[in-house]
PDB file of N, CA and C in Angstrom:
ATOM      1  N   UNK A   1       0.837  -1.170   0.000  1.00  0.00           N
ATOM      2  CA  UNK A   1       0.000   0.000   0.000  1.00  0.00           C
ATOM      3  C   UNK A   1       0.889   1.243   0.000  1.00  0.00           C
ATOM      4  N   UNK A   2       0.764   2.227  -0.622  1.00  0.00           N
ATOM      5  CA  UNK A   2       1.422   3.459  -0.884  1.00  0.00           C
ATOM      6  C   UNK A   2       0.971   4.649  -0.034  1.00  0.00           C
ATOM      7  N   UNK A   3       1.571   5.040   0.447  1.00  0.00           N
ATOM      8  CA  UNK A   3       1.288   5.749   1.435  1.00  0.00           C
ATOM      9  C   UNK A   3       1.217   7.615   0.983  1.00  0.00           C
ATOM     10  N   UNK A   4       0.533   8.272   1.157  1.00  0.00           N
ATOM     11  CA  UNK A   4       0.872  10.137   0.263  1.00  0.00           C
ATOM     12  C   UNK A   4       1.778  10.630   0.972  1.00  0.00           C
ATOM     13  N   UNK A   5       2.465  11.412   0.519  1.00  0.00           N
ATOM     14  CA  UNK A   5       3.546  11.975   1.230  1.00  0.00           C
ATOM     15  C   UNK A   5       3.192  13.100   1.984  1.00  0.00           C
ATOM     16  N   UNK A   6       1.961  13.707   2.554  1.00  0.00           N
ATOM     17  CA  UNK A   6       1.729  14.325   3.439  1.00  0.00           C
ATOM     18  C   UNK A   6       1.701  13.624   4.709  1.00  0.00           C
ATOM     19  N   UNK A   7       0.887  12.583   4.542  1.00  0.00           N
ATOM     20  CA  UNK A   7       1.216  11.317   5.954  1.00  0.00           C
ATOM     21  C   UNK A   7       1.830  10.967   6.129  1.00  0.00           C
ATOM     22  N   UNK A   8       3.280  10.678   5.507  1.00  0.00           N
ATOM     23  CA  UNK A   8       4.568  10.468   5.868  1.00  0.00           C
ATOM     24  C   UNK A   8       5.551  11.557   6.222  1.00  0.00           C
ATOM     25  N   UNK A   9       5.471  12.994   5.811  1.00  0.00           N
ATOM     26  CA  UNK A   9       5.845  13.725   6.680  1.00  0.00           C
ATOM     27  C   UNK A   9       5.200  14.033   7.856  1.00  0.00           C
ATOM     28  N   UNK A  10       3.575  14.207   8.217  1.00  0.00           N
ATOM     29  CA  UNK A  10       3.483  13.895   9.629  1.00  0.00           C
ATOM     30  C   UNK A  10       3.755  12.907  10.129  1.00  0.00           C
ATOM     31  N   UNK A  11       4.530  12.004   9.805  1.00  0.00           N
ATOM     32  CA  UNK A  11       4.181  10.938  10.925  1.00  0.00           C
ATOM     33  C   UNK A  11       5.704  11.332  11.291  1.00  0.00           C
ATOM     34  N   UNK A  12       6.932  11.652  10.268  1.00  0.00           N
ATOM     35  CA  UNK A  12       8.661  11.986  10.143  1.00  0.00           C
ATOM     36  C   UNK A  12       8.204  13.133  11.289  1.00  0.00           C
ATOM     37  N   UNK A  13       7.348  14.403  11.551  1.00  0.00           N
ATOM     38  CA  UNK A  13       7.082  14.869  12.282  1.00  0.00           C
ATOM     39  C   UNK A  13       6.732  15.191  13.871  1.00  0.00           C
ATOM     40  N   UNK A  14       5.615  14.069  14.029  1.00  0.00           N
ATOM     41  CA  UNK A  14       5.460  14.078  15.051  1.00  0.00           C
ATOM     42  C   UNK A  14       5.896  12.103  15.971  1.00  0.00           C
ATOM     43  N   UNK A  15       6.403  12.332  17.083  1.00  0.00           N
ATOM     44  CA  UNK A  15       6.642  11.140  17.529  1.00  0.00           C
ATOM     45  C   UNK A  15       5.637  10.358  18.880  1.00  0.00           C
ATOM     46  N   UNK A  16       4.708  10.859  18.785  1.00  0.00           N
ATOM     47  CA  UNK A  16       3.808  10.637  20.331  1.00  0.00           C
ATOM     48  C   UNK A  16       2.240  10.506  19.620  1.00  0.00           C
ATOM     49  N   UNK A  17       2.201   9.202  20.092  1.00  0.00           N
ATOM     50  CA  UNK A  17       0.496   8.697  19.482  1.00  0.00           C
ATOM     51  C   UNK A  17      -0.614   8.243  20.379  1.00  0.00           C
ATOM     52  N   UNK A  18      -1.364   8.200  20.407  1.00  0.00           N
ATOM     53  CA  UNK A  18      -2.422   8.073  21.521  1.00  0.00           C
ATOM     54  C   UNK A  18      -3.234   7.107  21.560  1.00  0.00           C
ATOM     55  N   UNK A  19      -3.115   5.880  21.744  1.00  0.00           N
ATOM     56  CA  UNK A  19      -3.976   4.628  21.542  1.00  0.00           C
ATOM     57  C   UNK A  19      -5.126   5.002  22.476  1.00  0.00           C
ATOM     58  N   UNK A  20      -5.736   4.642  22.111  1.00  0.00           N
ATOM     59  CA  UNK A  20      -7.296   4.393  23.075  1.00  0.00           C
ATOM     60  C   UNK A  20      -8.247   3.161  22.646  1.00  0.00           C
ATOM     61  N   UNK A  21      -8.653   2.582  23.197  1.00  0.00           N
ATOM     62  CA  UNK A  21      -9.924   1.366  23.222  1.00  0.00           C
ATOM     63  C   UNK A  21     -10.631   1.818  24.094  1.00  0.00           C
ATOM     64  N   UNK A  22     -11.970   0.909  24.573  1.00  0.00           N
ATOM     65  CA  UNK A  22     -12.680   0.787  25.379  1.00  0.00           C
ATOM     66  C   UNK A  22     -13.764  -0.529  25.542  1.00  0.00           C
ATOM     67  N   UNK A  23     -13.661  -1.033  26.721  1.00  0.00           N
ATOM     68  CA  UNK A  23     -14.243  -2.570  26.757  1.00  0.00           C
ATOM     69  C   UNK A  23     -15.528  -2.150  27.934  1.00  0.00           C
ATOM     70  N   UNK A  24     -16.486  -2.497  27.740  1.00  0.00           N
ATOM     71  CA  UNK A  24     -18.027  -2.356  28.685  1.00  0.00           C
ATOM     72  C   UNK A  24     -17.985  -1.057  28.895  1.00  0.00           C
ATOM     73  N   UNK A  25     -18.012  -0.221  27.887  1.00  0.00           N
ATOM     74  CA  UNK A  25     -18.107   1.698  28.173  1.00  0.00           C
ATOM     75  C   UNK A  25     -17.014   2.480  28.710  1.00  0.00           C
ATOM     76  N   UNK A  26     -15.799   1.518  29.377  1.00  0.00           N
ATOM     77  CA  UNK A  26     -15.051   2.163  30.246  1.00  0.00           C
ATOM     78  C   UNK A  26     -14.075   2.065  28.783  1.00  0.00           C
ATOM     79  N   UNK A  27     -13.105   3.470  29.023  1.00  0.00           N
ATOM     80  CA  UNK A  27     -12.323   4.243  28.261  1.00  0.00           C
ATOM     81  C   UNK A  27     -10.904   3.636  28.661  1.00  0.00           C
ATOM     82  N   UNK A  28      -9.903   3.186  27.753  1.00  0.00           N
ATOM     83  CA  UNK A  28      -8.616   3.080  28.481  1.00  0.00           C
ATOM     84  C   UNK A  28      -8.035   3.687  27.129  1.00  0.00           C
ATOM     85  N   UNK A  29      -6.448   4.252  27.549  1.00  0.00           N
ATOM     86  CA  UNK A  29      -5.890   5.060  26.914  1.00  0.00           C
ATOM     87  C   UNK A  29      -4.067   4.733  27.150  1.00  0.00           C
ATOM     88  N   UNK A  30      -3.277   4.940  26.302  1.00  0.00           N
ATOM     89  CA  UNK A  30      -1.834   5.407  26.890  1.00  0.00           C
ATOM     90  C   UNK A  30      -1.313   6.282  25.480  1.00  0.00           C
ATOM     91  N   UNK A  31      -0.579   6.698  26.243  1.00  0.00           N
ATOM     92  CA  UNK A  31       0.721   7.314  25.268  1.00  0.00           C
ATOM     93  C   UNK A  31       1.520   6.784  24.763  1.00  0.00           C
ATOM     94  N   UNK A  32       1.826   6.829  23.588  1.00  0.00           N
ATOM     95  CA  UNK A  32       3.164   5.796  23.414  1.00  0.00           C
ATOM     96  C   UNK A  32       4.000   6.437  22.493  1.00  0.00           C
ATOM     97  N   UNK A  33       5.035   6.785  22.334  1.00  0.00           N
ATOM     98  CA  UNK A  33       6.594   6.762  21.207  1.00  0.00           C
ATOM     99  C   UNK A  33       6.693   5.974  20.575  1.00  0.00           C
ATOM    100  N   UNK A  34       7.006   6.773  19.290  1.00  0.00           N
ATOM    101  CA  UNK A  34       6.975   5.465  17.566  1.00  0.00           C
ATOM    102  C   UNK A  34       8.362   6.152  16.932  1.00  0.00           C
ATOM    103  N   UNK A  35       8.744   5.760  16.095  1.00  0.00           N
ATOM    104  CA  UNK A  35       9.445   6.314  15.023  1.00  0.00           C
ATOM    105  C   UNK A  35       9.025   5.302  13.893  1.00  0.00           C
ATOM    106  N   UNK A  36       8.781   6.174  12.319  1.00  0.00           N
ATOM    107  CA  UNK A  36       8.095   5.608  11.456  1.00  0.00           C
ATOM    108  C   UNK A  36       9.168   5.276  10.769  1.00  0.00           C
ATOM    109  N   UNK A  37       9.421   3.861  10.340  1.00  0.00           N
ATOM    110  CA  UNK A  37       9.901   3.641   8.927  1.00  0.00           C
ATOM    111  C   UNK A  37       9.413   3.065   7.873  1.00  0.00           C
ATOM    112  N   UNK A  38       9.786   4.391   7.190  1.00  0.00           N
ATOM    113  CA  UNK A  38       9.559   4.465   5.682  1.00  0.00           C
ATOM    114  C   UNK A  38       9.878   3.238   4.647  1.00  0.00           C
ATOM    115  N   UNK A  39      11.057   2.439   4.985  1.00  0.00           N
ATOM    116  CA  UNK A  39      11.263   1.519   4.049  1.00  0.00           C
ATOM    117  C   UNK A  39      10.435   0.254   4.031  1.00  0.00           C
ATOM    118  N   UNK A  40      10.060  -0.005   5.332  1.00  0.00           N
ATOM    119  CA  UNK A  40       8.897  -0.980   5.620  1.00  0.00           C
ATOM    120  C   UNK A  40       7.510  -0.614   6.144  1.00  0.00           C
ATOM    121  N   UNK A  41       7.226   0.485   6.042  1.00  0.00           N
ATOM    122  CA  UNK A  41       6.037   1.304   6.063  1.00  0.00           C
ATOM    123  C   UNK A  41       5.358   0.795   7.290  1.00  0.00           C
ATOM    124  N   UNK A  42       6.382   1.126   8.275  1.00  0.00           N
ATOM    125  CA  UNK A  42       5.612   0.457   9.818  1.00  0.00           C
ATOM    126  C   UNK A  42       5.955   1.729  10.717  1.00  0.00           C
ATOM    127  N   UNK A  43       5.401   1.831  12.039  1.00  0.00           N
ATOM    128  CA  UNK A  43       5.378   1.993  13.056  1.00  0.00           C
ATOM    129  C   UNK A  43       6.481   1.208  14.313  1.00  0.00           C
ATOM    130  N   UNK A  44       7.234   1.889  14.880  1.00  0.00           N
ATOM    131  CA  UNK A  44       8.068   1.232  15.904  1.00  0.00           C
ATOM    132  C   UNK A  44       7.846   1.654  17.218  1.00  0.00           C
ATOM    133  N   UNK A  45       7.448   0.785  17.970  1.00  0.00           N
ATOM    134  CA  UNK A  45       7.497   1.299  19.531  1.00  0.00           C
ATOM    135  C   UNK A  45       8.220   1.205  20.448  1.00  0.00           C
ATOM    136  N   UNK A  46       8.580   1.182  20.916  1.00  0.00           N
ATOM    137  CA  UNK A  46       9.573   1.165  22.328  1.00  0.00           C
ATOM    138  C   UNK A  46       9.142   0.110  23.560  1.00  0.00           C
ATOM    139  N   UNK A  47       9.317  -0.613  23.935  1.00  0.00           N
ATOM    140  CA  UNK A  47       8.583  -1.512  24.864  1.00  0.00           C
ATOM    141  C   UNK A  47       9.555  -2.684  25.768  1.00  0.00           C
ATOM    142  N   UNK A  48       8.671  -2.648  27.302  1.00  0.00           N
ATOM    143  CA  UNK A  48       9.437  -3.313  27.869  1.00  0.00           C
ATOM    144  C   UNK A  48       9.461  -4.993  27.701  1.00  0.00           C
ATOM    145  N   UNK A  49      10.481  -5.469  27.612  1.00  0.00           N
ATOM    146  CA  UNK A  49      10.386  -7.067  27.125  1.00  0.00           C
ATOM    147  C   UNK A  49       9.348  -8.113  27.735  1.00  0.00           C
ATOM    148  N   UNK A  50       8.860  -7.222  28.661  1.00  0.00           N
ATOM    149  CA  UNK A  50       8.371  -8.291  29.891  1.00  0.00           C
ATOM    150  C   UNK A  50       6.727  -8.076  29.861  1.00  0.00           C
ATOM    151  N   UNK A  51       6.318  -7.194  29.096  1.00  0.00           N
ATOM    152  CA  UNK A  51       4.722  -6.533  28.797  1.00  0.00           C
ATOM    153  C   UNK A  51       4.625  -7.426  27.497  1.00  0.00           C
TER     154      UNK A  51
END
């Protein structure tokens, strides 16, 4: 999938994304740090080995 190059400079832009779900009405949320790469058109997060 090809991605436009306006969404790939925001994403080269900004590094802080905001997941949210919600299971039986209640809201859960975190913050998380990515850096995007472009050559494999993914998302990278940062994470502890043990989560």
């Amino acid at each position: 999938m090809k991605i436009g190059q306006q969404i790939i400079d925001f994403m080269n832009e900004h590094h802080l994304l905001t997941l949210a779900a919600s299971k039986v009405n209640a809201p859960y949320y975190c913050n998380v740090f990515y850096v995007y790469d472009a050559a494999n058109n993914q998302l990278i997060f940062p994470s502890n080995t043990k989560t």
